[in-house]
Protein backbone atom coordinates (compact mmCIF):
# COMPACT_ATOMS: atom_id res chain seq x y z
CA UNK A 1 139.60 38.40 47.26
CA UNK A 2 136.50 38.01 49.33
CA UNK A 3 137.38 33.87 49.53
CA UNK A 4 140.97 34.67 51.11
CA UNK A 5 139.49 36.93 53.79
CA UNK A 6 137.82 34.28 55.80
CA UNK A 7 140.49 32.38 55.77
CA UNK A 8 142.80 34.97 56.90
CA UNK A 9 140.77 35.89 60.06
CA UNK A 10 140.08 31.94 60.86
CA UNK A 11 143.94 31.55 60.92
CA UNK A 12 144.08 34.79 63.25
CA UNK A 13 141.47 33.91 65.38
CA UNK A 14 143.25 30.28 65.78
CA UNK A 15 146.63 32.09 66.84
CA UNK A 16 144.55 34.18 68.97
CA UNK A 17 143.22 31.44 71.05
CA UNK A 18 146.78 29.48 70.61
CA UNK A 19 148.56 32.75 72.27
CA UNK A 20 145.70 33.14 75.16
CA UNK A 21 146.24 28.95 75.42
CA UNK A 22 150.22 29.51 75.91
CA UNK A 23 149.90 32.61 78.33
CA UNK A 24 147.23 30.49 80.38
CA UNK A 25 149.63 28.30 81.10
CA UNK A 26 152.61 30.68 81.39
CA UNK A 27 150.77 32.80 84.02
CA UNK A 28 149.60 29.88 86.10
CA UNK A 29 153.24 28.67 86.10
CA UNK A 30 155.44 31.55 86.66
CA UNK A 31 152.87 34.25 87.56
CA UNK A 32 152.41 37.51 86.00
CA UNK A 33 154.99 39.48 87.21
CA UNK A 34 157.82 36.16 86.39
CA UNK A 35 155.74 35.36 82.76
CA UNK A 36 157.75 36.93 79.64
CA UNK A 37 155.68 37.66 76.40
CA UNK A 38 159.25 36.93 74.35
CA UNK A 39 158.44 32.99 76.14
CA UNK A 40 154.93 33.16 75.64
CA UNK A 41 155.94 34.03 71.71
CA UNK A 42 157.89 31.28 71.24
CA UNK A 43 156.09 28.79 72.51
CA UNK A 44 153.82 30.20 69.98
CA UNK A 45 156.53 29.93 67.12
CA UNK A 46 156.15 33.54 66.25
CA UNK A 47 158.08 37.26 66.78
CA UNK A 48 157.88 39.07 69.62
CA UNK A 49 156.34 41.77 67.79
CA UNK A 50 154.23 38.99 65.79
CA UNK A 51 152.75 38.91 69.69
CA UNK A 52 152.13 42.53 70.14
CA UNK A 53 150.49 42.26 66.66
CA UNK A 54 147.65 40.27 68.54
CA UNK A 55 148.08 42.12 72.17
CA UNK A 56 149.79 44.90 72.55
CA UNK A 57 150.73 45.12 76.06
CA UNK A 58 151.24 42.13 77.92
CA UNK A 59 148.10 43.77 80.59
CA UNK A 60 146.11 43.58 77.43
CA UNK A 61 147.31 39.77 76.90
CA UNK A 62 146.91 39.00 80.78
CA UNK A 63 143.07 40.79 80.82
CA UNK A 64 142.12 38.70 77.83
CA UNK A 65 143.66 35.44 79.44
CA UNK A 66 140.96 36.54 82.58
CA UNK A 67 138.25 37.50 80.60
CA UNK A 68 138.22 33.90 78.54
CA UNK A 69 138.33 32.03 81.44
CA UNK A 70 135.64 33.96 83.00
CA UNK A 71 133.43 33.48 79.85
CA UNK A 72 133.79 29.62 79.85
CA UNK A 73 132.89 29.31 83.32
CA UNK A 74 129.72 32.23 82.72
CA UNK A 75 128.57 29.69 80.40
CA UNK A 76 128.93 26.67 82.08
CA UNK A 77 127.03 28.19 84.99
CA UNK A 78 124.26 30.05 83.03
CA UNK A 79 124.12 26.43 81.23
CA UNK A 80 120.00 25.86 81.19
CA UNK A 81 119.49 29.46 82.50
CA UNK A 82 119.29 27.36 86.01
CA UNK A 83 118.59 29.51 89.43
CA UNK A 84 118.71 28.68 92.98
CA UNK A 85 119.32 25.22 94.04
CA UNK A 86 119.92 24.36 90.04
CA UNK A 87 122.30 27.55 90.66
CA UNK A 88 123.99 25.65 93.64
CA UNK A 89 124.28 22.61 92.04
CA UNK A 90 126.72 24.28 88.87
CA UNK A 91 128.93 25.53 91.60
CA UNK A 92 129.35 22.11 92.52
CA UNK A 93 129.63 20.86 88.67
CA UNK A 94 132.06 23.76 87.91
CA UNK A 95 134.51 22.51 90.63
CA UNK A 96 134.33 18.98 89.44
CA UNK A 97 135.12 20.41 85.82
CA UNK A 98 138.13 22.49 87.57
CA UNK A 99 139.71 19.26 88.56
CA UNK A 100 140.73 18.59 85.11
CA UNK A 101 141.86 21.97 84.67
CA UNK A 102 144.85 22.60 86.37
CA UNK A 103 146.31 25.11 84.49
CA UNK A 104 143.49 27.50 84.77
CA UNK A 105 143.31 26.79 88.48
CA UNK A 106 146.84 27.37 88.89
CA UNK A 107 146.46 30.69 86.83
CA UNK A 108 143.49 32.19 88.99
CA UNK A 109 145.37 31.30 92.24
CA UNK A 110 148.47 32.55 91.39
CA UNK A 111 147.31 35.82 89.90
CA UNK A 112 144.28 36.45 92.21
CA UNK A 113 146.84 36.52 95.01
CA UNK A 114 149.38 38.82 93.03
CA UNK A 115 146.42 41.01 92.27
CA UNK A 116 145.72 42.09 95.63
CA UNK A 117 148.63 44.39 95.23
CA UNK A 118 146.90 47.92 93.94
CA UNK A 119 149.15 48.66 91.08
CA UNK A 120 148.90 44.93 90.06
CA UNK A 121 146.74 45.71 86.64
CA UNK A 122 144.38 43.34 87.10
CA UNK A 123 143.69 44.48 91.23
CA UNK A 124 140.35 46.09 89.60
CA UNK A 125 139.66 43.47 87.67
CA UNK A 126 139.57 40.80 90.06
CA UNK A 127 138.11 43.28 92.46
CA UNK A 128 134.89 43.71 89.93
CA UNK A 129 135.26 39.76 89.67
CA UNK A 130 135.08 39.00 93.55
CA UNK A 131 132.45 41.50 94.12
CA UNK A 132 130.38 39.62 90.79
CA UNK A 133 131.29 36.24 91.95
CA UNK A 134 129.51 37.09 95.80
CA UNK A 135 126.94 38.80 94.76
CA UNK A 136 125.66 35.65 92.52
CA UNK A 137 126.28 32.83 94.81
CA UNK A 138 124.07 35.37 97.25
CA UNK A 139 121.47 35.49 94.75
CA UNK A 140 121.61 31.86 94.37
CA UNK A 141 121.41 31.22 97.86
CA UNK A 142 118.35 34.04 98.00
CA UNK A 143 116.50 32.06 95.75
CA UNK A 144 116.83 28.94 97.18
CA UNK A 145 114.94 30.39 100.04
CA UNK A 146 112.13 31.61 97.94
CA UNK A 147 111.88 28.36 96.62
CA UNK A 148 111.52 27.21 100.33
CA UNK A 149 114.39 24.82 100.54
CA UNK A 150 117.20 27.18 102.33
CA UNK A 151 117.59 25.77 105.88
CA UNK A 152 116.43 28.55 108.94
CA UNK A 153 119.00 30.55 110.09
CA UNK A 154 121.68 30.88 106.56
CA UNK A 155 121.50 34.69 105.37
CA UNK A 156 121.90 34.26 101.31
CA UNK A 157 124.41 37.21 101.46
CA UNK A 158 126.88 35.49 103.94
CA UNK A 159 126.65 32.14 102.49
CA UNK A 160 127.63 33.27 98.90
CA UNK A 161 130.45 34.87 100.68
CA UNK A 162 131.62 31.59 102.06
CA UNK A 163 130.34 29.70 99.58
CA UNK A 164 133.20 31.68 96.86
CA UNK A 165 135.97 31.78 99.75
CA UNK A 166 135.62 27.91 99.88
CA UNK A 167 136.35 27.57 96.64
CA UNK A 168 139.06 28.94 96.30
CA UNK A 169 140.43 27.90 99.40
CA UNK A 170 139.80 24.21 97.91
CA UNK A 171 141.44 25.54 94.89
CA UNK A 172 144.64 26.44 96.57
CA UNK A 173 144.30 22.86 98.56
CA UNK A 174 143.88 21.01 95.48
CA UNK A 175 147.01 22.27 93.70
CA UNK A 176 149.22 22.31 96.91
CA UNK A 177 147.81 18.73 97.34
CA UNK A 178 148.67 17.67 93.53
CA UNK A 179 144.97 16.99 93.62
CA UNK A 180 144.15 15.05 96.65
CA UNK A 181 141.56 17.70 97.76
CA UNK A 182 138.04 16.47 96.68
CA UNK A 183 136.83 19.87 95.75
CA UNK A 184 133.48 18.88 94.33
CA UNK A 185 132.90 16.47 97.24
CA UNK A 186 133.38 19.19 99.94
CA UNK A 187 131.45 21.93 98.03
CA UNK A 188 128.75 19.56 97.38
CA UNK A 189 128.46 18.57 101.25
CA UNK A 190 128.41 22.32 102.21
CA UNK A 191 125.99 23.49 100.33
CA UNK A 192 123.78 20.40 100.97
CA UNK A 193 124.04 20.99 104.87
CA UNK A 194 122.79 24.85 103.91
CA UNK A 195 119.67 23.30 101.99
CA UNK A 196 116.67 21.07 103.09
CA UNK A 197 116.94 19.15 99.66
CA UNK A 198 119.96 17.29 97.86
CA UNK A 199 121.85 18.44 95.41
């Protein structure tokens, strides 16, 4: 009995992840509000209800598709517990890994914008997200000027403001584009005119 039960939560964790896969891509295609969990199910060759068996709501199912995403990029920014101009330089990294990522870009812009609406049920996540997301680019930026290489004249806090509103403006640019926009490129010359060192 105790041999079947491993493999009984491996095969639920892989639908799991195959469900949060489909919705990605449903939500950065049709939105939230235009995605349908009966679609997202089949895609998934199971029941509706086989669905709400793994999420129950489709909030639950659109907070989970956030959250993942959030926790890949967490860890490819933490990678090598890096700070300050190391910090900087995953920004730049995590843009250029973006650009083969379409479906995940396409699923923050599209819902980031629909979330701005206050009854939109992930407005307080993305709120919490924007207000993380600022707050460590600032840091970033305030310890690149500890380590003496922030140019005179940038204030951390505004910089990680701009440096977060540029990308996802180059986000937006990119997929409009079809992904002309050198998002890496232009991140990586911003930040570098900020600092008195290379990236």
């Amino acid at each position: 009995m105790t041999a079947e039960a491993p493999r009984g939560y491996a095969k639920g964790r892989a639908k799991r992840r195959e469900i949060l896969d489909q919705a990605m891509a449903l939500f950065g295609e049709a939105g939230y509000r235009g995605a349908s969990l009966r679609v997202i199910a089949a895609r998934c060759g199971i029941s509706h209800t086989g669905l709400l068996h793994h999420f129950p709501t489709k909030e639950a199912l659109l907070l989970a598709v956030l959250e993942r995403r959030d926790d890949v990029d967490d860890e490819w920014l933490e990678l090598g517990g890096t700070t300050g101009v190391g910090r900087l330089r995953r920004f730049v990294e995590l843009a250029a890994l973006n650009s083969g990522r379409r479906g995940i870009v396409e699923l923050f812009s599209v819902v980031s914008a629909e979330a701005t609406a206050v009854d939109h049920p992930a407005h307080k996540y993305f709120v919490r997200r924007y207000e993380n997301s600022v707050a460590g680019a600032g840091l970033a930026y305030e310890q690149a000027r500890l380590e003496g290489v922030l140019r005179a004249g940038i204030a951390p806090d505004a910089a990680g403001r701009q440096l977060i509103a540029l990308m996802d403006g180059l986000q937006v640019q990119w997929l409009l584009g079809d992904g002309a926009a050198d998002m890496a490129g232009v991140l990586r010359a911003h930040i570098e005119a900020q600092l008195t060192v290379d990236l």
